[in-house]
Protein backbone atom coordinates (compact mmCIF):
# COMPACT_ATOMS: atom_id res chain seq x y z
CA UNK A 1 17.60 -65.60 -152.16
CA UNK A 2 16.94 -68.11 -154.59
CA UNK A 3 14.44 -71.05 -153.79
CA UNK A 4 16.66 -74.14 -153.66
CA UNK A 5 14.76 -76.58 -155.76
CA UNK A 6 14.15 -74.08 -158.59
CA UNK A 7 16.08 -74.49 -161.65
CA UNK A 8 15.90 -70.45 -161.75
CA UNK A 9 19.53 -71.44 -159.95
CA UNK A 10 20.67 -72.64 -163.30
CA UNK A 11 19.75 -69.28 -165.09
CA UNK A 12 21.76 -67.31 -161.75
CA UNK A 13 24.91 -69.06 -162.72
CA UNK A 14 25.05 -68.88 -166.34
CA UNK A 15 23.92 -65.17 -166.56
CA UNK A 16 27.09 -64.54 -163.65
CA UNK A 17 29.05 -66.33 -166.25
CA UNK A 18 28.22 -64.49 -169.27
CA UNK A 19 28.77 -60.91 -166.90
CA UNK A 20 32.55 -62.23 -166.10
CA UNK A 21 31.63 -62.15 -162.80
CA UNK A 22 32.65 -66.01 -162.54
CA UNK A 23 34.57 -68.59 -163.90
CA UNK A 24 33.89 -71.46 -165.79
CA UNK A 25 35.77 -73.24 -163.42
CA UNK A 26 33.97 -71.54 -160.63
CA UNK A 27 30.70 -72.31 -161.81
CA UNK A 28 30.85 -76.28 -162.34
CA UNK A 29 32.15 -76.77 -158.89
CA UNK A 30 29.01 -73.98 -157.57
CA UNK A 31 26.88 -76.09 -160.09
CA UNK A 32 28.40 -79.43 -158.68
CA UNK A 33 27.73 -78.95 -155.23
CA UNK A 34 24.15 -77.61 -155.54
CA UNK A 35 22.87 -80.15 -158.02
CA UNK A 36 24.32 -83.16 -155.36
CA UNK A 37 21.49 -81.79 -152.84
CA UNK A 38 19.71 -78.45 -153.76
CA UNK A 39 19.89 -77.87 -149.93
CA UNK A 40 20.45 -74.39 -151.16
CA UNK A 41 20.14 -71.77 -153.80
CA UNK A 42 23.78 -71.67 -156.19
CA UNK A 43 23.58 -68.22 -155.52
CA UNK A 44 23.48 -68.66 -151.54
CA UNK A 45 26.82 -71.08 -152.35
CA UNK A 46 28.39 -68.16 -154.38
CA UNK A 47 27.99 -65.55 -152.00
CA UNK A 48 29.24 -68.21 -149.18
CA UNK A 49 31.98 -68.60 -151.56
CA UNK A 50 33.48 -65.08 -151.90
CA UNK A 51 32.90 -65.48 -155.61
CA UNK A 52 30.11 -63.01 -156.15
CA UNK A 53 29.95 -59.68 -153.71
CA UNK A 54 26.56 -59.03 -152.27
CA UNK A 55 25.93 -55.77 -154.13
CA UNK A 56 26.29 -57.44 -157.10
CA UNK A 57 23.82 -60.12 -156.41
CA UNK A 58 21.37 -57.32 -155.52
CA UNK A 59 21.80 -56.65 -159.22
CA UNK A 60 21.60 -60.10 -160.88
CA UNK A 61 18.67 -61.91 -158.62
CA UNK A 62 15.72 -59.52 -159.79
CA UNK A 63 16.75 -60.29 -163.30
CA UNK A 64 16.69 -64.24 -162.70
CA UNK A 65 13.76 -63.64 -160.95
CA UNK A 66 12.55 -61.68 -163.76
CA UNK A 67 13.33 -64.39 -165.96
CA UNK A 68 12.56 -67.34 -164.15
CA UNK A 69 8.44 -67.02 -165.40
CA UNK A 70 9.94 -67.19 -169.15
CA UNK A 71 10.67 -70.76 -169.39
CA UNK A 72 13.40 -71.69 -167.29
CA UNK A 73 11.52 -73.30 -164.86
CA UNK A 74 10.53 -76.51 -167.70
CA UNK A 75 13.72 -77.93 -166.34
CA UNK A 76 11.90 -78.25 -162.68
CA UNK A 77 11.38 -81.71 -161.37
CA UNK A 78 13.86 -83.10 -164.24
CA UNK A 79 16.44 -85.16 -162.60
CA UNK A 80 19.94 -82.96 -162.33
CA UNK A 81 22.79 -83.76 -164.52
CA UNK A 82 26.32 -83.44 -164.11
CA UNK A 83 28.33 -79.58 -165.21
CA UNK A 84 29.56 -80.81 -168.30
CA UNK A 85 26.79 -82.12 -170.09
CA UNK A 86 24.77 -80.55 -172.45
CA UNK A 87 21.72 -78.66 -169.93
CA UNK A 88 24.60 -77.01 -168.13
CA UNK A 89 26.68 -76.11 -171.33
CA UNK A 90 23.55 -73.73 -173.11
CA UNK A 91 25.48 -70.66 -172.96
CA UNK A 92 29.21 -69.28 -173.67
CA UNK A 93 30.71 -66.29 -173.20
CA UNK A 94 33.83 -64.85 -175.48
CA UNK A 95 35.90 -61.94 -175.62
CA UNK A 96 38.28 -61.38 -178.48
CA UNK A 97 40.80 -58.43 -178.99
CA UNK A 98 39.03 -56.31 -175.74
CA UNK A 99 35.44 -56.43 -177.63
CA UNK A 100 32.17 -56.78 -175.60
CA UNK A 101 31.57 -60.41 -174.22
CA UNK A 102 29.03 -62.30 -177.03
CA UNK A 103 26.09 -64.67 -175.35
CA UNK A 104 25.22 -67.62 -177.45
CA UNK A 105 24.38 -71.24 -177.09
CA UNK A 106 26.88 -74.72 -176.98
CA UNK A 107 25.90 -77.09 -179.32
CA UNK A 108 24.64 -80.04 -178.37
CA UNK A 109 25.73 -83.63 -178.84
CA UNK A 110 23.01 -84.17 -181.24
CA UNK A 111 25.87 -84.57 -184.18
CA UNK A 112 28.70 -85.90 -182.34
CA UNK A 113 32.37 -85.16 -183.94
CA UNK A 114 34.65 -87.54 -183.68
CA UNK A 115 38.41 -87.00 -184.54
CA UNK A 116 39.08 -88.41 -187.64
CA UNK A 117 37.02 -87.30 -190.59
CA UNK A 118 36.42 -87.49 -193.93
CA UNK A 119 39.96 -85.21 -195.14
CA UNK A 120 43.29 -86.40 -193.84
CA UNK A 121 46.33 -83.52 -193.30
CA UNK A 122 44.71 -80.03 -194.36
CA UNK A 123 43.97 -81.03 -198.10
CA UNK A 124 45.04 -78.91 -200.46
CA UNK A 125 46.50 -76.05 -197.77
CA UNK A 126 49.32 -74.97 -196.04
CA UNK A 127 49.50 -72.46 -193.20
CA UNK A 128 51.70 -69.89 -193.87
CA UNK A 129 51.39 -67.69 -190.86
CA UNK A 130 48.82 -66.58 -188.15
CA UNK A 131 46.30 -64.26 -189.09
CA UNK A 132 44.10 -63.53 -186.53
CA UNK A 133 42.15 -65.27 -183.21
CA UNK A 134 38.62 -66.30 -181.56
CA UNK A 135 37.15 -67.73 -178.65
CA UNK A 136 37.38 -71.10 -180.16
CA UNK A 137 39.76 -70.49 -183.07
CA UNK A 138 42.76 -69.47 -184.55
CA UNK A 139 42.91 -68.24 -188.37
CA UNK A 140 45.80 -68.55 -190.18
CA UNK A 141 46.77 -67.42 -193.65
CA UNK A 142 47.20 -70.53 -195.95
CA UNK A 143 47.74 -71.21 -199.31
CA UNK A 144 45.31 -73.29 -201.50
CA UNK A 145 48.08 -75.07 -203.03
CA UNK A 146 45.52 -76.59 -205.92
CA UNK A 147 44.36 -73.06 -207.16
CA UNK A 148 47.81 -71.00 -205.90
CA UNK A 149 45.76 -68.25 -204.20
CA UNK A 150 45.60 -67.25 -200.40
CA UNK A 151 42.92 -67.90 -198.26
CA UNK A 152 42.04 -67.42 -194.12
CA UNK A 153 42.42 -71.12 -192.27
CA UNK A 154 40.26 -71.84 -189.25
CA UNK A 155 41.31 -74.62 -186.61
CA UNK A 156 39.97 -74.95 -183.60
CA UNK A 157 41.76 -74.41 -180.55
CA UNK A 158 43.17 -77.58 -178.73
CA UNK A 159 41.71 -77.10 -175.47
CA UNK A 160 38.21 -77.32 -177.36
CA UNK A 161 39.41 -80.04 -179.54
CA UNK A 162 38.26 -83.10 -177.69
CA UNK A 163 34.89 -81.06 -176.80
CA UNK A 164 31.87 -82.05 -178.63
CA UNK A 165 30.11 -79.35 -177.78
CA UNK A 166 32.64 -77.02 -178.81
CA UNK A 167 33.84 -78.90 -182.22
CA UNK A 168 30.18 -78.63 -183.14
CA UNK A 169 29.50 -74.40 -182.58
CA UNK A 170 33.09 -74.34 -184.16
CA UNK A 171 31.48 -75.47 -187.45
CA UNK A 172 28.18 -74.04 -187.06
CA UNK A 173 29.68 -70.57 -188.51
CA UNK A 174 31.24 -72.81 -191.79
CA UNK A 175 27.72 -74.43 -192.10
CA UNK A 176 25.81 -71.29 -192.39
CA UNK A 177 27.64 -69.34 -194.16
CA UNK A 178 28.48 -72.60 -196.81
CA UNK A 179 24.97 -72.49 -197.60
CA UNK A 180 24.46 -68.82 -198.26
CA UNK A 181 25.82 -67.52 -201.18
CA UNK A 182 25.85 -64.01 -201.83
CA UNK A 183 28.48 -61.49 -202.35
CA UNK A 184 28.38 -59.72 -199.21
CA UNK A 185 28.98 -63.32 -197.50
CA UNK A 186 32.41 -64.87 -197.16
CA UNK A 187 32.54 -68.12 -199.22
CA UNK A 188 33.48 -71.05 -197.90
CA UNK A 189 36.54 -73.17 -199.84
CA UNK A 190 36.38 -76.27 -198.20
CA UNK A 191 35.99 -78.07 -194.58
CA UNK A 192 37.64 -81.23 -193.01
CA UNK A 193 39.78 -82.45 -190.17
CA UNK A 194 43.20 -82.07 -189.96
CA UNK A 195 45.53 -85.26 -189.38
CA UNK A 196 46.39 -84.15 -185.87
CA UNK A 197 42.47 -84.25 -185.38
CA UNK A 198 41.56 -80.73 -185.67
CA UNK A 199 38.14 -79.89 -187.50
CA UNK A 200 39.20 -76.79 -189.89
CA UNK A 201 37.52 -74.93 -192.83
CA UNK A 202 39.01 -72.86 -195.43
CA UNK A 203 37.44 -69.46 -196.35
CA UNK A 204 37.95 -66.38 -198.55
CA UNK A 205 41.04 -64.11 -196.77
CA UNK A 206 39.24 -60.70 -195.90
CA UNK A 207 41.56 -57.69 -196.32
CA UNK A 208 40.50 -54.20 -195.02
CA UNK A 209 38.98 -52.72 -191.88
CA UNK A 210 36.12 -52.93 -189.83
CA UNK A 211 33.08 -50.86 -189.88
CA UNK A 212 33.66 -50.52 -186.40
CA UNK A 213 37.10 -49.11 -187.46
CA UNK A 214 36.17 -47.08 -189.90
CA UNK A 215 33.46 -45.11 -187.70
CA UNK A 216 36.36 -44.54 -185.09
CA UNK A 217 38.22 -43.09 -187.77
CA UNK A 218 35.61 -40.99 -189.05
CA UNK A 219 34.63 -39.40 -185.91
CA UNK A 220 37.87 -38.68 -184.07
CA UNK A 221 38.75 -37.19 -187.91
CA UNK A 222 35.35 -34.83 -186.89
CA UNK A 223 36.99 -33.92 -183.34
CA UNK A 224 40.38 -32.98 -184.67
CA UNK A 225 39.45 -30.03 -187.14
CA UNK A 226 38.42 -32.68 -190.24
CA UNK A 227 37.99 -30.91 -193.34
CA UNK A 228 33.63 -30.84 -193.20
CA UNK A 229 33.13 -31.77 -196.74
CA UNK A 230 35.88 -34.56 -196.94
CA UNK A 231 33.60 -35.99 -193.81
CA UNK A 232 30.60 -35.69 -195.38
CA UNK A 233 31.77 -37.55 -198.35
CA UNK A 234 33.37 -40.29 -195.51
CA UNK A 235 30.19 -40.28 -193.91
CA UNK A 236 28.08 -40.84 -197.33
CA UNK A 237 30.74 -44.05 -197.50
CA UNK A 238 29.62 -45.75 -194.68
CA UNK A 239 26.09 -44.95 -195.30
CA UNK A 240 26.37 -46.56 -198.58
CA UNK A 241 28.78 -49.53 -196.99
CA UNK A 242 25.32 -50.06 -194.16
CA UNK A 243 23.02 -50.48 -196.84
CA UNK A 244 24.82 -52.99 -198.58
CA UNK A 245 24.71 -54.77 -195.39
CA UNK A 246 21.26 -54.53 -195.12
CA UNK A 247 20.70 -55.96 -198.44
CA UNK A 248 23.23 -58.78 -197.02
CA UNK A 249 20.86 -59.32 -194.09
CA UNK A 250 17.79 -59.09 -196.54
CA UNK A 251 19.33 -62.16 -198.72
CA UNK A 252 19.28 -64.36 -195.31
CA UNK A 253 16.28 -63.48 -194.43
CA UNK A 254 14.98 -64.92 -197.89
CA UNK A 255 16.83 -68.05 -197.06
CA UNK A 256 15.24 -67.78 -193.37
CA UNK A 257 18.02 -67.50 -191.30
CA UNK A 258 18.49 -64.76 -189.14
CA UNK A 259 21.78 -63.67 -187.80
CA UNK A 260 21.49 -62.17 -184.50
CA UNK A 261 24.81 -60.62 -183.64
CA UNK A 262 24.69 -58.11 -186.00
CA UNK A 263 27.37 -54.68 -185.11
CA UNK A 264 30.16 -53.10 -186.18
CA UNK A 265 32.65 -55.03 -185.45
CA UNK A 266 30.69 -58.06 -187.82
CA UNK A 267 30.59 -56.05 -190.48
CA UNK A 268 33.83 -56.16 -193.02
CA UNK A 269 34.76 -53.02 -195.64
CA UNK A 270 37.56 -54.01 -198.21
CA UNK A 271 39.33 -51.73 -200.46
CA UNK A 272 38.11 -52.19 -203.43
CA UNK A 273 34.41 -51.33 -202.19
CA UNK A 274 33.86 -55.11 -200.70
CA UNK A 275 31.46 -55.13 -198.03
CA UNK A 276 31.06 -58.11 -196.10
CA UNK A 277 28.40 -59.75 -192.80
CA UNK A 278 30.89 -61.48 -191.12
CA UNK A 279 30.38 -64.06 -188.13
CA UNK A 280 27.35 -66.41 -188.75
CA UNK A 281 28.44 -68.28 -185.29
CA UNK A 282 25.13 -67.26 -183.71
CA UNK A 283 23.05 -67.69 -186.47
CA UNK A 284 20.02 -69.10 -186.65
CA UNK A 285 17.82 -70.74 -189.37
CA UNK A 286 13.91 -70.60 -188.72
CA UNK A 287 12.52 -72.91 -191.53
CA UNK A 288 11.03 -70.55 -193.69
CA UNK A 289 11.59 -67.41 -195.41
CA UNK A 290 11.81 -63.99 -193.47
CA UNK A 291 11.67 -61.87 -196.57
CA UNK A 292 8.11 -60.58 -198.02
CA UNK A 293 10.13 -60.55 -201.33
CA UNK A 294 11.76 -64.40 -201.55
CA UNK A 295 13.82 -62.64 -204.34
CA UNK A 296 16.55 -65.43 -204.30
CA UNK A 297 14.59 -67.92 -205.28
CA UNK A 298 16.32 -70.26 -202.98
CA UNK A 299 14.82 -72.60 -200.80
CA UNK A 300 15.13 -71.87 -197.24
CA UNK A 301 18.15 -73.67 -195.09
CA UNK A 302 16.74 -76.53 -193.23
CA UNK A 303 17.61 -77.09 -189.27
CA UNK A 304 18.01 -80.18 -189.84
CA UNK A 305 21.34 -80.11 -191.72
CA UNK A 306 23.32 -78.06 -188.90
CA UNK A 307 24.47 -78.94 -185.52
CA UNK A 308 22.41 -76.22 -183.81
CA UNK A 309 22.88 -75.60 -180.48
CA UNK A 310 19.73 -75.93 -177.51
CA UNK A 311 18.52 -73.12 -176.14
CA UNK A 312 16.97 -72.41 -173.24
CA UNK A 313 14.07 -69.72 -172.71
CA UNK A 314 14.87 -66.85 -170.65
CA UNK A 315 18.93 -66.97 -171.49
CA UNK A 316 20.65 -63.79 -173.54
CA UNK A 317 22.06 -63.93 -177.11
CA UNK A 318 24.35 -61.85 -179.09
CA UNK A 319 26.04 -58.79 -177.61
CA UNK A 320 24.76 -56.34 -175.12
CA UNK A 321 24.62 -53.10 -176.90
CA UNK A 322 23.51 -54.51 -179.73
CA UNK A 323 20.71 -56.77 -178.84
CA UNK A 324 17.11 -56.39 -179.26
CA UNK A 325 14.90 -56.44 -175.59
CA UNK A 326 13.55 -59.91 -176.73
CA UNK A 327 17.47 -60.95 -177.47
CA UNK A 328 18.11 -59.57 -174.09
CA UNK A 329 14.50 -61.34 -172.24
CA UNK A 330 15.48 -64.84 -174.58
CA UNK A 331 12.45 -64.98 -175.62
CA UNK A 332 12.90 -67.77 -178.29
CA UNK A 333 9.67 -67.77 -180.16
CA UNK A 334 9.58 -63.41 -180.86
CA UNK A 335 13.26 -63.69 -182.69
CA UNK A 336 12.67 -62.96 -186.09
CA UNK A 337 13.65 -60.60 -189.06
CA UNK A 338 12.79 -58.45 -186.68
CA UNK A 339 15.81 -59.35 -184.62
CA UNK A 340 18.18 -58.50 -187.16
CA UNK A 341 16.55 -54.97 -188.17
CA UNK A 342 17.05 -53.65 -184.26
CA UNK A 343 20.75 -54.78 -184.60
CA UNK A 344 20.92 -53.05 -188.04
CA UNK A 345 19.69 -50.06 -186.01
CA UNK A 346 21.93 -50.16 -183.85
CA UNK A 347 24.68 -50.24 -186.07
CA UNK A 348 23.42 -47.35 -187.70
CA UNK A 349 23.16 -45.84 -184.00
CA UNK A 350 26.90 -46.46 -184.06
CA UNK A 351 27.33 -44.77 -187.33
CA UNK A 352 25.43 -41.93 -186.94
CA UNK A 353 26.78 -40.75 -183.67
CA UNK A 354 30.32 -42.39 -182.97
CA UNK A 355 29.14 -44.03 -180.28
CA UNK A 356 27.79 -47.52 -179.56
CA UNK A 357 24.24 -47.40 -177.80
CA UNK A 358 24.53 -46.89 -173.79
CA UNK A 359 27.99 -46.07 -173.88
CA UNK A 360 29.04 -45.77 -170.81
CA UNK A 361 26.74 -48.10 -169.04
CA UNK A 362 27.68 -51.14 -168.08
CA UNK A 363 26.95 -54.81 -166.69
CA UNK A 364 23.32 -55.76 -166.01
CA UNK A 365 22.69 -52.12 -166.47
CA UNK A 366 23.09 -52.29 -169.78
CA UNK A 367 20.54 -55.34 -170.01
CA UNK A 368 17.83 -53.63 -167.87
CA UNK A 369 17.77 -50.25 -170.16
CA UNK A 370 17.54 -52.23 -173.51
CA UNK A 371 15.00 -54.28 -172.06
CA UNK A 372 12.97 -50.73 -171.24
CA UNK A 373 13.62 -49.62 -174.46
CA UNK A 374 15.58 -46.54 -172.63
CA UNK A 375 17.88 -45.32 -174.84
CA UNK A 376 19.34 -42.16 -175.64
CA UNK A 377 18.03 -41.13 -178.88
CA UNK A 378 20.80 -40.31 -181.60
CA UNK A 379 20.71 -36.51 -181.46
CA UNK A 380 21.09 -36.39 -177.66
CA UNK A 381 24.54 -38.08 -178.39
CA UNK A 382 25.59 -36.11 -181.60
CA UNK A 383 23.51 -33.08 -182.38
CA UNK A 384 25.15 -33.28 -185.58
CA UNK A 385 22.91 -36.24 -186.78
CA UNK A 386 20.50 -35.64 -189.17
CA UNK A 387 16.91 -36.00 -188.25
CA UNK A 388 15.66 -37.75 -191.16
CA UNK A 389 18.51 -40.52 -189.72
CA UNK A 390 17.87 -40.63 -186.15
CA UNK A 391 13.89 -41.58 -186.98
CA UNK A 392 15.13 -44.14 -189.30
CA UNK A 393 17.32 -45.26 -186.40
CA UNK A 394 14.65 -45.03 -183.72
CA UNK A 395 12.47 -46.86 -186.00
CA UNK A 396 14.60 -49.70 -186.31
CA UNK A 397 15.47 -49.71 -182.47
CA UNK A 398 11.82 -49.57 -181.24
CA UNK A 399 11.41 -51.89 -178.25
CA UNK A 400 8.68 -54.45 -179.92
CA UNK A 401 9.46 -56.58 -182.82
CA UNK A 402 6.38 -55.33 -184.55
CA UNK A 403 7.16 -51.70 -184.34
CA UNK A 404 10.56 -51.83 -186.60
């Protein structure tokens, strides 16, 4: 069991959180009652409470534990706040359309939002009709009334809308992705706050499929008699669709942000050959450019301008089968380009063999085999993949940053 002074208890509950082994809900009042004493470990007032079995706590203490030495014990001795504020809101958890959960950081109150803002109604657009939805917002398809063209709406949801915390990650994606401009990015149009108080921003409508789609397509084509050379060509497709990806994730690296969430699902195909990096909410600019080349000639994005979230040492980010071991350790000062190139491998991983890495594994399972580096190579999954792929996959997947 957990010592009951150590802020290790902290980590416990927000890693239980992030498995969807507990609620939000059940975590503040956990949190709640062990911060009024620390009589006890929060995982001692879990298990007490019938909200976490003991087997699984067999699973999840050895990986606090194993955490614990990485930096979450700085909050030790500190004087315990309230669930709610900012320490106890690091990490989130969303699941949207039956996808994996995504770890990432709350912003803090650094920048507070008000409601209000410097745009009354929704400017120059009108919603038209939904379009799509997050974990903290719903697009719509508007119309930009000024230049008569359609474009994707983004309002926050109204149970986040009084949330600081939340209003601020809800703009982080608009901020990033504003101040990148490339072709494989979507552009932003415009941002403001509705005059119902709702903090919205106005981007390019994306049309087409996923690359996650499109590799389903490709491979249950394979398994139902597919024509071989019509999949080759298919496969040559995606290949090409990756690489312009890459070169996506090569432009932000010159402009020294990394994007850590990189995967299928992220990545957007259009059909007229558009190929687009999707979902800067995790981003992350480092202050100076990742890219040997500095091609854009751009100066680097400055933390400074962004309402970037805190992060604690030791806690997960991005999604499970995608992350890099130092993603999955949080260990804050090793994420780098790096960072990116492992989830660009294991996209390609994806590609190459239909499957997303460690299908089949699951909870902290999943955690403990990409932190080991234990992954199936490509070929034991597909013996159809070429070999000249799977070490250019490997490569990119190898367990230390300064192997890829």
């Amino acid at each position: 069991m957990l010592a009951p002074q150590s802020d290790a208890n902290v980590l416990y509950g927000l890693m239980a959180l992030q498995l969807g082994m507990i609620s939000q809900g059940d975590l503040a009042g956990a949190l709640a009652e062990w911060a009024s004493t620390r009589a006890r470990g929060l995982d001692a007032i879990l298990l007490e409470r019938g909200l976490i079995p003991p087997q699984t706590h067999a699973l999840l203490e050895p990986l606090v534990l194993g955490r614990a030495s990485s930096g979450v014990e700085a909050f030790a001795g500190s004087e315990a706040e309230p669930p709610g504020n900012g320490r106890w809101r690091t990490m989130a958890v969303e699941t949207i359309g039956g996808t994996e959960p995504v770890f990432g950081p709350l912003p803090t109150a650094s920048h507070p939002l008000s409601r209000g803002g410097h745009l009354s109604g929704r400017g120059r657009f009108r919603i038209l009709r939904p379009h799509n939805e997050g974990g903290l917002g719903i697009i719509s398809v508007a119309r930009d009334e000024e230049l008569g063209r359609q474009v994707a709406l983004k309002e926050i949801k109204l149970r986040y809308a009084d949330d600081p915390h939340s209003r601020a990650r809800f703009l982080l994606e608009a901020e990033i992705t504003g101040k990148l401009e490339h072709p494989g990015i979507v552009p932003i149009y415009g941002m403001g706050t509705s005059s119902d108080g709702l903090p919205y921003y106005a981007m390019r409508l994306i049309r087409g499929d996923t690359l996650a789609e499109a590799i389903d397509r490709l491979h249950k084509g394979g398994k139902s008699g597919f024509d071989p050379v019509r999949r080759s060509f298919s496969s040559r497709q995606l290949l090409e669709r990756f690489l312009v990806a890459c070169d996506t994730i090569e432009y932000a690296h010159s402009r020294g942000v990394i994007h850590r969430d990189i995967k299928p699902d992220n990545i957007m195909l259009g059909p007229y050959g558009e190929t687009l990096v999707v979902d800067w909410g995790l981003a992350r600019p480092l202050g100076e450019p990742l890219s040997a080349s500095g091609a854009s000639g751009e100066a680097p994005v400055k933390t400074d301008e962004l309402h970037l979230p805190e992060e604690v040492e030791g806690a997960p980010t991005g999604t499970p089968r995608y992350m890099s071991p130092e993603q999955v350790r949080g260990e804050l000062d090793r994420f780098g380009a790096p960072t990116d190139v492992y989830g660009l491998g294991a996209t390609l991983y994806h590609l190459i063999t239909g499957e997303a890495p460690l299908r089949g594994v699951h909870g902290t399972e999943v955690f403990r085999r990409v932190d080991q580096g234990k992954i199936p190579p490509p070929r034991a999954v597909n013996r159809r993949v070429p070999r000249a792929l799977e070490a250019i996959c490997r490569k990119a997947m190898a367990a230390r940053p300064e192997d890829r």
